[in-house]
PDB file of N, CA and C in Angstrom:
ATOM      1  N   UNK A   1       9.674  -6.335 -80.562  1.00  0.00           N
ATOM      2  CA  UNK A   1       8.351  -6.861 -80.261  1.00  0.00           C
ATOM      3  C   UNK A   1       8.413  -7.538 -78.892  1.00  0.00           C
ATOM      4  N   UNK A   2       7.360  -7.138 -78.036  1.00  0.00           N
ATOM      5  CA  UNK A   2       7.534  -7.460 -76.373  1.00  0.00           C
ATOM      6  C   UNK A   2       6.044  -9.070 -76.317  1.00  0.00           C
ATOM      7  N   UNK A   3       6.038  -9.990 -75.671  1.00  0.00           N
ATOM      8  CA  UNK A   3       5.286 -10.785 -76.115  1.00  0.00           C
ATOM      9  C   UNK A   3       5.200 -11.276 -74.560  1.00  0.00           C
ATOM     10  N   UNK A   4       3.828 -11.052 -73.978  1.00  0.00           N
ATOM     11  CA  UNK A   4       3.573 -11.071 -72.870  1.00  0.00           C
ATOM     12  C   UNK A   4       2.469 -12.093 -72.525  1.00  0.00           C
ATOM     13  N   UNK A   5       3.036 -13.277 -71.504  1.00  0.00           N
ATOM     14  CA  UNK A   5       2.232 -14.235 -71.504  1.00  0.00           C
ATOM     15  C   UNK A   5       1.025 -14.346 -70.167  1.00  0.00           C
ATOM     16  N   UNK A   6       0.163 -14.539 -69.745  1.00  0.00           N
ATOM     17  CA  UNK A   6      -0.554 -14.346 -68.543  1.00  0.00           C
ATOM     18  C   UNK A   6      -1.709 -16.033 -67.931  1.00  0.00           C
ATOM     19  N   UNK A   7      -0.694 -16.669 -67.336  1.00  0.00           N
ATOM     20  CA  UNK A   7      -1.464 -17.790 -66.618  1.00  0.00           C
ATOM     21  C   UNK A   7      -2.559 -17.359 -65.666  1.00  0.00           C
ATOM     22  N   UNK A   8      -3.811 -17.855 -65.628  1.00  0.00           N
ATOM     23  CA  UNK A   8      -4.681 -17.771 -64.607  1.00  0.00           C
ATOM     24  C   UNK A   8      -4.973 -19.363 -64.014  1.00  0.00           C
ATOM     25  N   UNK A   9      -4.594 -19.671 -62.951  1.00  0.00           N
ATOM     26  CA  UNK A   9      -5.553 -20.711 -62.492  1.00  0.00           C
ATOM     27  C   UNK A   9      -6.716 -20.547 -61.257  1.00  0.00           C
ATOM     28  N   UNK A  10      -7.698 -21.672 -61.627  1.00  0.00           N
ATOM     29  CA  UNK A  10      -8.826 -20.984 -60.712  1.00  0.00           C
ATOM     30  C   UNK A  10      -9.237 -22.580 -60.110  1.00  0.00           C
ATOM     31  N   UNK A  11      -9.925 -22.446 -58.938  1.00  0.00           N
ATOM     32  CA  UNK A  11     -10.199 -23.804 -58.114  1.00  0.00           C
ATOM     33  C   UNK A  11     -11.694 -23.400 -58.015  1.00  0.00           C
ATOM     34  N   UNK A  12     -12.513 -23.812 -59.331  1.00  0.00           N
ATOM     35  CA  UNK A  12     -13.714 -24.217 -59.058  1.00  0.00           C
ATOM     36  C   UNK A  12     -14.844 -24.682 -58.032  1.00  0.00           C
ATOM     37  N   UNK A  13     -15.659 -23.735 -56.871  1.00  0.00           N
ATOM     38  CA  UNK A  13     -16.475 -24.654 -56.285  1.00  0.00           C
ATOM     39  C   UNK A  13     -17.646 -24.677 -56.490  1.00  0.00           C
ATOM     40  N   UNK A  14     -18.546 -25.719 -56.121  1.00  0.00           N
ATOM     41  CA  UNK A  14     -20.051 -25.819 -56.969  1.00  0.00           C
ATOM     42  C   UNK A  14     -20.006 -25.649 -58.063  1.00  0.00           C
ATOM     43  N   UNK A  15     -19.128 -26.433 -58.481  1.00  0.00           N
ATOM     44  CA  UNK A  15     -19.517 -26.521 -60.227  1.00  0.00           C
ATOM     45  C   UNK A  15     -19.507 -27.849 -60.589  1.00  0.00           C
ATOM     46  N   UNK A  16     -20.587 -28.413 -60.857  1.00  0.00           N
ATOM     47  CA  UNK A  16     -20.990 -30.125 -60.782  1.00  0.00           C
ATOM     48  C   UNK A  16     -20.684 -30.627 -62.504  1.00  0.00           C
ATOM     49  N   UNK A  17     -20.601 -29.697 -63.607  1.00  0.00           N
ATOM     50  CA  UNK A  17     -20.367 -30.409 -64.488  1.00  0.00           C
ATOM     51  C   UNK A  17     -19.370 -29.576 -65.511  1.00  0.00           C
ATOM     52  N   UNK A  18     -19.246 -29.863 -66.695  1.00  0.00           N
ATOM     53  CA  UNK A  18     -18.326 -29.047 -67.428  1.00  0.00           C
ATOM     54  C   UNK A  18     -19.118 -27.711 -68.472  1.00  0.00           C
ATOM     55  N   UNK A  19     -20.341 -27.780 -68.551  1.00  0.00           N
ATOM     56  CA  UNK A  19     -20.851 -27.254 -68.754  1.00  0.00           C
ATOM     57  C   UNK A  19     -21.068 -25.581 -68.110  1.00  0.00           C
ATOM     58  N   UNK A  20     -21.173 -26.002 -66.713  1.00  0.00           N
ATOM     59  CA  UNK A  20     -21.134 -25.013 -65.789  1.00  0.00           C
ATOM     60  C   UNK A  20     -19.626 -24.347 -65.752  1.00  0.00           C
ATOM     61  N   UNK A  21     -18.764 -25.207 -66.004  1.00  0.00           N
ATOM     62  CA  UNK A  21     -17.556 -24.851 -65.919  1.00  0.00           C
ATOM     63  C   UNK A  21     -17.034 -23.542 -67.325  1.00  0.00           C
ATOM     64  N   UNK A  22     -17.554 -24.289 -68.510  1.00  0.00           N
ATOM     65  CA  UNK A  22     -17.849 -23.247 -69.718  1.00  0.00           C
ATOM     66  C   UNK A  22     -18.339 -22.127 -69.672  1.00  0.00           C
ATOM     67  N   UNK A  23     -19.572 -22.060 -69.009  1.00  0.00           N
ATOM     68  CA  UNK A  23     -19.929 -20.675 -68.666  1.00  0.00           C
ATOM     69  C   UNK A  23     -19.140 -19.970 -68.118  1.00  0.00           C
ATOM     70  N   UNK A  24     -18.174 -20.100 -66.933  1.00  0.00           N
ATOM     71  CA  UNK A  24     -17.934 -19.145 -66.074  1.00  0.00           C
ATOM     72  C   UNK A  24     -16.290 -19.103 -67.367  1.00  0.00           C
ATOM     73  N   UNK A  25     -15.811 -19.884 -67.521  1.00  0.00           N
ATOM     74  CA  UNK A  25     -14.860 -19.496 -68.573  1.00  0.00           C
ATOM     75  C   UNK A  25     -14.992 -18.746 -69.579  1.00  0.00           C
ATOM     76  N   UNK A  26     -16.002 -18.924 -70.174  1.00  0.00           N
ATOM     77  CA  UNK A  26     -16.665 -18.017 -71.551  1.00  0.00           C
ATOM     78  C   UNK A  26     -16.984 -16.285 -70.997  1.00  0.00           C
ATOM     79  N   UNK A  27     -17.455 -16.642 -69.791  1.00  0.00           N
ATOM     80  CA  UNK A  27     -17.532 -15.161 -68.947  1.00  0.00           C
ATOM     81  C   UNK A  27     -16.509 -14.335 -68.657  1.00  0.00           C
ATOM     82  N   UNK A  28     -15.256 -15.285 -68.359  1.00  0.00           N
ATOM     83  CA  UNK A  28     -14.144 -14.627 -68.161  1.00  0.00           C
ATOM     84  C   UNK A  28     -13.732 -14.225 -69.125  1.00  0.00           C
ATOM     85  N   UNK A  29     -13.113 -15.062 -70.092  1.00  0.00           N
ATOM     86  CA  UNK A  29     -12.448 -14.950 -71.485  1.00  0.00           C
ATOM     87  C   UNK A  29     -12.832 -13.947 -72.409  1.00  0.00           C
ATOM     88  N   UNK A  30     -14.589 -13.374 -71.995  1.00  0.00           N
ATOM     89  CA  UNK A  30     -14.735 -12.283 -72.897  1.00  0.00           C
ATOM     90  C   UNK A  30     -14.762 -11.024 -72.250  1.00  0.00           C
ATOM     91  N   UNK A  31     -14.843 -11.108 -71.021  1.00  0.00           N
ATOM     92  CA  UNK A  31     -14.377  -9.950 -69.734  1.00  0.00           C
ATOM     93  C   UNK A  31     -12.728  -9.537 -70.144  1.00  0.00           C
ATOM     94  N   UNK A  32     -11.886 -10.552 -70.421  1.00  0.00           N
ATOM     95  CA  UNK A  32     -10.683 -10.099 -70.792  1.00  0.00           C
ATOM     96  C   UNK A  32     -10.479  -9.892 -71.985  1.00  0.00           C
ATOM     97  N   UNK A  33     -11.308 -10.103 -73.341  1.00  0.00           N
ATOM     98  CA  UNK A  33     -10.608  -9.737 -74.493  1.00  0.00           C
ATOM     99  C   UNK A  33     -11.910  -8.694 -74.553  1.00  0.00           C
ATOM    100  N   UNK A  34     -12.574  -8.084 -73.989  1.00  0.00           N
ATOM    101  CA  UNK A  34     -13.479  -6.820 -74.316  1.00  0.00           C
ATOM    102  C   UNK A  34     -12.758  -5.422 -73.971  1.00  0.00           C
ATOM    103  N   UNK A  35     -12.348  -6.120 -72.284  1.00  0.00           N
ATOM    104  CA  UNK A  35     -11.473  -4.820 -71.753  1.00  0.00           C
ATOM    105  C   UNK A  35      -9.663  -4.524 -72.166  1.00  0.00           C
ATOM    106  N   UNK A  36      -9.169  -5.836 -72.386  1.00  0.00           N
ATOM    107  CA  UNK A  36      -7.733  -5.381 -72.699  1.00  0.00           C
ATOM    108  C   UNK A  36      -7.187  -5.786 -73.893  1.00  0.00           C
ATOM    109  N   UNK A  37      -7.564  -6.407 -74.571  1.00  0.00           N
ATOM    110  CA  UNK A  37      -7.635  -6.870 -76.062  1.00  0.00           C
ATOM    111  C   UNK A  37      -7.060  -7.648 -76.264  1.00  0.00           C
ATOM    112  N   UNK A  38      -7.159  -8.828 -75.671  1.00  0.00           N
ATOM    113  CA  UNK A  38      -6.367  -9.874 -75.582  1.00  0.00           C
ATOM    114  C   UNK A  38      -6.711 -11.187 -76.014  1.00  0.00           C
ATOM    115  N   UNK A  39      -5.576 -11.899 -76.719  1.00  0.00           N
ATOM    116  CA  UNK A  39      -6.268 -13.453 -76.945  1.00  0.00           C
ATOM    117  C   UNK A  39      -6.229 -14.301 -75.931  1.00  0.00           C
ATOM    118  N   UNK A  40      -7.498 -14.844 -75.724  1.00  0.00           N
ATOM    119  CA  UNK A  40      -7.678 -15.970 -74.114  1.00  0.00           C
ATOM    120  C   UNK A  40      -7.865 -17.313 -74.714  1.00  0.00           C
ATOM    121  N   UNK A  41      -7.099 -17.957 -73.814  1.00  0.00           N
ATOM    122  CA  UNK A  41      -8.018 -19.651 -74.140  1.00  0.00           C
ATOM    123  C   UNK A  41      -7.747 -20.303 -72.794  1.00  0.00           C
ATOM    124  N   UNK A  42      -8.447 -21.742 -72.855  1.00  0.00           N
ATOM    125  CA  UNK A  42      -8.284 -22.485 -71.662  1.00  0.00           C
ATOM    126  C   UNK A  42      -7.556 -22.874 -71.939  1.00  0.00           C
ATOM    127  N   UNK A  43      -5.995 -23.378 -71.097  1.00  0.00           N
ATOM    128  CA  UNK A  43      -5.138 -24.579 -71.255  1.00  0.00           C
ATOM    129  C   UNK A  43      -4.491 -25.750 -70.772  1.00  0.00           C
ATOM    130  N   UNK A  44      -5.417 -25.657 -69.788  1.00  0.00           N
ATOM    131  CA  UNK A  44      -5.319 -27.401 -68.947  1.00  0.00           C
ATOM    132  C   UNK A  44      -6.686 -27.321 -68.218  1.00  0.00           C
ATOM    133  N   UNK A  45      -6.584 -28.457 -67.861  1.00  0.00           N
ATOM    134  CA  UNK A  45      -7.745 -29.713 -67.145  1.00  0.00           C
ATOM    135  C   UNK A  45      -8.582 -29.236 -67.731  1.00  0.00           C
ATOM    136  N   UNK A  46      -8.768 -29.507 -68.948  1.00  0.00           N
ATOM    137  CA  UNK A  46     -10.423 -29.319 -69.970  1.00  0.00           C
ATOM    138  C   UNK A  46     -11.267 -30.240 -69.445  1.00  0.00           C
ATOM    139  N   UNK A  47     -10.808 -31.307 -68.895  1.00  0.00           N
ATOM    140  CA  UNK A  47     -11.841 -32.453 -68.561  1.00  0.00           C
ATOM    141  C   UNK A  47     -12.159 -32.897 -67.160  1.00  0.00           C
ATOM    142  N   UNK A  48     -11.663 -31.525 -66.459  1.00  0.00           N
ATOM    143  CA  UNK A  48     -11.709 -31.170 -64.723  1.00  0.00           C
ATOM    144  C   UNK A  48     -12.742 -30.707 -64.589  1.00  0.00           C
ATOM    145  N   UNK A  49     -14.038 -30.450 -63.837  1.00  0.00           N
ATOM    146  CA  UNK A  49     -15.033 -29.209 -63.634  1.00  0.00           C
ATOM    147  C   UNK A  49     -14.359 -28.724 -62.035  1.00  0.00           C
ATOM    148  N   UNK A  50     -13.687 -29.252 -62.239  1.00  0.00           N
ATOM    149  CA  UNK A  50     -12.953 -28.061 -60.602  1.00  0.00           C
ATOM    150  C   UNK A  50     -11.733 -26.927 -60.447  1.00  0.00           C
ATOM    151  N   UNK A  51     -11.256 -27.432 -61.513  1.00  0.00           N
ATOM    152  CA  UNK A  51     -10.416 -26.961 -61.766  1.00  0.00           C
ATOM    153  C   UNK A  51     -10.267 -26.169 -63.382  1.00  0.00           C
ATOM    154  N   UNK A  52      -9.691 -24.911 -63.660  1.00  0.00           N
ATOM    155  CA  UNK A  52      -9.530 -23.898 -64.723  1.00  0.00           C
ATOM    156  C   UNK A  52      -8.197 -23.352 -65.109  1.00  0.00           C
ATOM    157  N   UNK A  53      -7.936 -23.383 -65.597  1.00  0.00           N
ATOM    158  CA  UNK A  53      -6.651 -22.575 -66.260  1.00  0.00           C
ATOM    159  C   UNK A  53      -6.753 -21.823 -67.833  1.00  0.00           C
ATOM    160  N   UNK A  54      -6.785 -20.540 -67.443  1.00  0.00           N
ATOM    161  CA  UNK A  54      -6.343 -19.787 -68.572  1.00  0.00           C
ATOM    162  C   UNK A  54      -5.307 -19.079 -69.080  1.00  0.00           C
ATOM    163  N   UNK A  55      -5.208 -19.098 -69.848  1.00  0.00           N
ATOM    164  CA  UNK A  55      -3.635 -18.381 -70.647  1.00  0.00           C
ATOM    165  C   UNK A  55      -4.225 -16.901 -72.057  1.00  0.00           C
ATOM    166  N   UNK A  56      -3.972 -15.854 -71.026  1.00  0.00           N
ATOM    167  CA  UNK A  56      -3.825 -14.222 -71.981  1.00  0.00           C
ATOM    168  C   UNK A  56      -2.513 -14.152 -72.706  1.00  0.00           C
ATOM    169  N   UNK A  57      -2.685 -13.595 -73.559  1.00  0.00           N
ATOM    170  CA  UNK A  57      -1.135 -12.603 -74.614  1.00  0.00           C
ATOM    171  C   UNK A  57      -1.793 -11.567 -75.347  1.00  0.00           C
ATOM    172  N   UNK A  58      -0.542 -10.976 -75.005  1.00  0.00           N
ATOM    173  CA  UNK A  58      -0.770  -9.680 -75.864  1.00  0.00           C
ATOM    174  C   UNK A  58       0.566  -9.059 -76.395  1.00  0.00           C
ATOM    175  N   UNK A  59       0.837  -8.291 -77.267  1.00  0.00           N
ATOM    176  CA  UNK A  59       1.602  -8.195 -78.114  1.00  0.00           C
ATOM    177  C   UNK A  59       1.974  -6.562 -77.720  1.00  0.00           C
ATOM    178  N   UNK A  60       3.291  -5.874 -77.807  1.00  0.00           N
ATOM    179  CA  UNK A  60       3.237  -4.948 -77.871  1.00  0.00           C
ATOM    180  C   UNK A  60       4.856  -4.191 -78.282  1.00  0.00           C
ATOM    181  N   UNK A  61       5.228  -3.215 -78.198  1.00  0.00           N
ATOM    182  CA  UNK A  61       6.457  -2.372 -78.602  1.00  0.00           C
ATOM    183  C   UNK A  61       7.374  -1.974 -77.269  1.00  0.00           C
ATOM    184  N   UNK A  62       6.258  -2.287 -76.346  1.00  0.00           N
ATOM    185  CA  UNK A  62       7.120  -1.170 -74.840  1.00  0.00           C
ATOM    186  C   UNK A  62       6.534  -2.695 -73.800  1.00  0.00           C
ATOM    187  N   UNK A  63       7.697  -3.050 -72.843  1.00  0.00           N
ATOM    188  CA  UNK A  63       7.400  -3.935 -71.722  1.00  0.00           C
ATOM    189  C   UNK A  63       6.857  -3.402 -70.895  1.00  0.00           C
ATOM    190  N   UNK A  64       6.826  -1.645 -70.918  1.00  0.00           N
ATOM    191  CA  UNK A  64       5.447  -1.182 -69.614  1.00  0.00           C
ATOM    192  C   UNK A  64       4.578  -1.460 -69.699  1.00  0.00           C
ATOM    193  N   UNK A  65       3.997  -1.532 -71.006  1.00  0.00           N
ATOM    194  CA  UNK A  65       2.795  -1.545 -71.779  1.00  0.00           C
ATOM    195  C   UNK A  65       2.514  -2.885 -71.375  1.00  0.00           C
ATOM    196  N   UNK A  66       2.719  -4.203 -71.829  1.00  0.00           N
ATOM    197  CA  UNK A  66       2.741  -5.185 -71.481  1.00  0.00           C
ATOM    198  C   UNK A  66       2.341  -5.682 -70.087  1.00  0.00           C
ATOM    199  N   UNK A  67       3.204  -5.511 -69.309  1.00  0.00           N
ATOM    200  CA  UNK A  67       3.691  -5.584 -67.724  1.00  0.00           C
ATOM    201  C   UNK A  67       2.056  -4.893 -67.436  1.00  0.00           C
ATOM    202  N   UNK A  68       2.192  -3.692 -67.784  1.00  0.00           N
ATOM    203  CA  UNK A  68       0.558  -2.641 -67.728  1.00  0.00           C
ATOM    204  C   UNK A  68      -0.221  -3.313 -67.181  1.00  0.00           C
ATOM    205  N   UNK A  69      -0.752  -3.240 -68.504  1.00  0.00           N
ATOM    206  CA  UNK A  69      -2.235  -4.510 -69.039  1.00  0.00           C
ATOM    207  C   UNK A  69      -1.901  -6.219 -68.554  1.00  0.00           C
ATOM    208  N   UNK A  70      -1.023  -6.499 -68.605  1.00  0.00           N
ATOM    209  CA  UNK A  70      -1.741  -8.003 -67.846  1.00  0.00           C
ATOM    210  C   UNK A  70      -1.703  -7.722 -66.179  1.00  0.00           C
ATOM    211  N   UNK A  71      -1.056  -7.006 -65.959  1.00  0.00           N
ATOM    212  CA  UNK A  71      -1.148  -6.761 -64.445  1.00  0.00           C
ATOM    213  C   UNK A  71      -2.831  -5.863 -63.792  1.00  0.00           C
ATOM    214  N   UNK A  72      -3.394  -5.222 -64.433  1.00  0.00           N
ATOM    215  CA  UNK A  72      -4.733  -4.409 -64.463  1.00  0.00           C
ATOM    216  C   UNK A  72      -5.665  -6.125 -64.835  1.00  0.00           C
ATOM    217  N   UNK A  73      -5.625  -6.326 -65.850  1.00  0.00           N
ATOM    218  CA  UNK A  73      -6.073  -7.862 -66.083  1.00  0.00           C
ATOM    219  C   UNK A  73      -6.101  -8.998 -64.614  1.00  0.00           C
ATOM    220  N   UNK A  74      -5.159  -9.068 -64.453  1.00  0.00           N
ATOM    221  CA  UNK A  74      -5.296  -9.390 -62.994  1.00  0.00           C
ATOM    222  C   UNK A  74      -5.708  -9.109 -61.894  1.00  0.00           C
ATOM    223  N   UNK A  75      -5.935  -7.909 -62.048  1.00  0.00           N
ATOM    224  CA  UNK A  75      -6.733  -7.140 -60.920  1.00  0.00           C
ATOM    225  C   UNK A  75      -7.993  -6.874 -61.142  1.00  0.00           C
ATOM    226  N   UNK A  76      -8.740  -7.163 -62.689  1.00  0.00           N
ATOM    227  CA  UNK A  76     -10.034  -7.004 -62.793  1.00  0.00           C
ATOM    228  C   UNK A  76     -10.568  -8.020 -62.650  1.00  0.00           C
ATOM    229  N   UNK A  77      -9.828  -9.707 -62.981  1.00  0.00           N
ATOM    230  CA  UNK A  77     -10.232 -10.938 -62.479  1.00  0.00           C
ATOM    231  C   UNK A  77     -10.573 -11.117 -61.198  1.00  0.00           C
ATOM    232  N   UNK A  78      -9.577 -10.747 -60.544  1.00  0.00           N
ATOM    233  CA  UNK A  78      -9.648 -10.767 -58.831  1.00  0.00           C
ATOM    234  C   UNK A  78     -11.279 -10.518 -58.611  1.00  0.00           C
ATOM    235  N   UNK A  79     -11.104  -9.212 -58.817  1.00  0.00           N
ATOM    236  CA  UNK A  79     -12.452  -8.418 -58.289  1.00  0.00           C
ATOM    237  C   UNK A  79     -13.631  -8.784 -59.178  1.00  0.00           C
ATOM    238  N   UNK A  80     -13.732  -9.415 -60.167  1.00  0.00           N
ATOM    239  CA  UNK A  80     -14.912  -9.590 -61.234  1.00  0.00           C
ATOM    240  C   UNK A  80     -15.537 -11.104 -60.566  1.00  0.00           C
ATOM    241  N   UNK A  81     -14.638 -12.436 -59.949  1.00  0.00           N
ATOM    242  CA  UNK A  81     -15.298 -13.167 -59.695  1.00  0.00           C
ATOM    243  C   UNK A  81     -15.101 -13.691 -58.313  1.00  0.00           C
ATOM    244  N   UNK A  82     -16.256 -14.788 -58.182  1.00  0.00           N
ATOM    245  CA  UNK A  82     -16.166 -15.314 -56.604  1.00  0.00           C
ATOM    246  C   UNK A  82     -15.448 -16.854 -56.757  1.00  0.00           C
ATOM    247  N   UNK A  83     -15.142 -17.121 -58.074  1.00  0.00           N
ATOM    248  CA  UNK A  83     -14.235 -18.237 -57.967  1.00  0.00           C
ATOM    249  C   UNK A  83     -13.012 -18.043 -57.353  1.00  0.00           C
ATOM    250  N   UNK A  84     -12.403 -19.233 -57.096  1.00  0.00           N
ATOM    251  CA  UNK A  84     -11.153 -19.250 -56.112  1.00  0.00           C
ATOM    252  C   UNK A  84      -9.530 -18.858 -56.823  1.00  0.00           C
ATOM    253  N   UNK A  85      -9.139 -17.975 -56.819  1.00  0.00           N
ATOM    254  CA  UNK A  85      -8.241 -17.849 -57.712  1.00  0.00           C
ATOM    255  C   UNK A  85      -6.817 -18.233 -57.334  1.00  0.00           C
ATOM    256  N   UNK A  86      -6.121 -19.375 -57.676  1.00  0.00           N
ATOM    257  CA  UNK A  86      -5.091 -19.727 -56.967  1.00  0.00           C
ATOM    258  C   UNK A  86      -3.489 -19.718 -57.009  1.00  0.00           C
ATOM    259  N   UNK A  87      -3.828 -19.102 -58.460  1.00  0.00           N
ATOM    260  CA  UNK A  87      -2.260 -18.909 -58.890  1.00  0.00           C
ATOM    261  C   UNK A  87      -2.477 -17.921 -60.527  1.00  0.00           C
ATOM    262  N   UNK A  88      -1.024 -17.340 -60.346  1.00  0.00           N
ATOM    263  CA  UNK A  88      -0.773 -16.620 -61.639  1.00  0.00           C
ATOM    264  C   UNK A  88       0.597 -16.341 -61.715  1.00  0.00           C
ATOM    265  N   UNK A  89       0.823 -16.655 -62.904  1.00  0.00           N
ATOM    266  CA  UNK A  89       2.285 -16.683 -63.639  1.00  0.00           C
ATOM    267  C   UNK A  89       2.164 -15.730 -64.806  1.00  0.00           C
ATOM    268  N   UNK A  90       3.406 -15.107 -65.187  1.00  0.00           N
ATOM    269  CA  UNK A  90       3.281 -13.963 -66.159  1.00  0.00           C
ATOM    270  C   UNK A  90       4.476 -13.903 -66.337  1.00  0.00           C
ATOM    271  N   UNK A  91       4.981 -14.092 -67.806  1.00  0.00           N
ATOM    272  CA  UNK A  91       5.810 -14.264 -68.844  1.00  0.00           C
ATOM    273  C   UNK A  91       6.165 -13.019 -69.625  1.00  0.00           C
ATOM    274  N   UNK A  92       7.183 -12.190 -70.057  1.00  0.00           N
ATOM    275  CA  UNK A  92       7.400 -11.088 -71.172  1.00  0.00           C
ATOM    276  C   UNK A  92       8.607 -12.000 -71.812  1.00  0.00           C
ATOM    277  N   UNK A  93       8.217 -11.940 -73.056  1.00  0.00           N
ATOM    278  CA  UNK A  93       9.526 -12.399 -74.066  1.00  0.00           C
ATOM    279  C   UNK A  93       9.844 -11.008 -74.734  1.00  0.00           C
ATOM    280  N   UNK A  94      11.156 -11.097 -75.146  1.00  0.00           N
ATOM    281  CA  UNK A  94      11.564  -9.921 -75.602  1.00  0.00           C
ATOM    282  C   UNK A  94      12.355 -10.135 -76.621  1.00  0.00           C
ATOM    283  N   UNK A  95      12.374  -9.047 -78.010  1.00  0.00           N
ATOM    284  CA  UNK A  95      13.432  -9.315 -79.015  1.00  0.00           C
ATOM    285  C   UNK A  95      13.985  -8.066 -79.759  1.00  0.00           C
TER     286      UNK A  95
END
């Protein structure tokens, strides 16, 4: 079992409250579990509106597969928004 982890962080601008901040997260999060089937959540500065971080996984048998899809995932974020995207980290555990 290959267990593939996917950090997004994003640098929020014009986004004055957390509310606004929800939306564009909720937008993302279902942009990524529609197209690659993945579980999303936020996992730091919940109480930032400037700042975002999300964390993808996905589960699979083959590390191409894995490696694949969060790497395409990353490339549909890029291009899907005009937020600032400032970092990404990506994890495969293996057993």
């Amino acid at each position: 079992m290959i267990i593939g982890i996917l950090r997004l962080d994003f640098r929020l601008h014009n986004v004055h409250s957390l509310k606004e901040k929800r939306r564009i997260a909720n937008s993302l999060k279902q942009k990524l579990k529609n197209k690659f089937n993945v579980a999303v959540s936020e996992v730091d500065n919940q109480d930032s509106h400037t700042w975002l971080a999300l964390a993808a996984v996905t589960v699979s048998n083959e590390t191409k597969r894995v490696q694949s899809q969060l790497s395409k995932a990353i490339s549909m974020i890029e291009a899907s928004t005009s937020e600032e995207f400032v970092d990404t980290h990506l994890e495969i555990f293996g057993a």
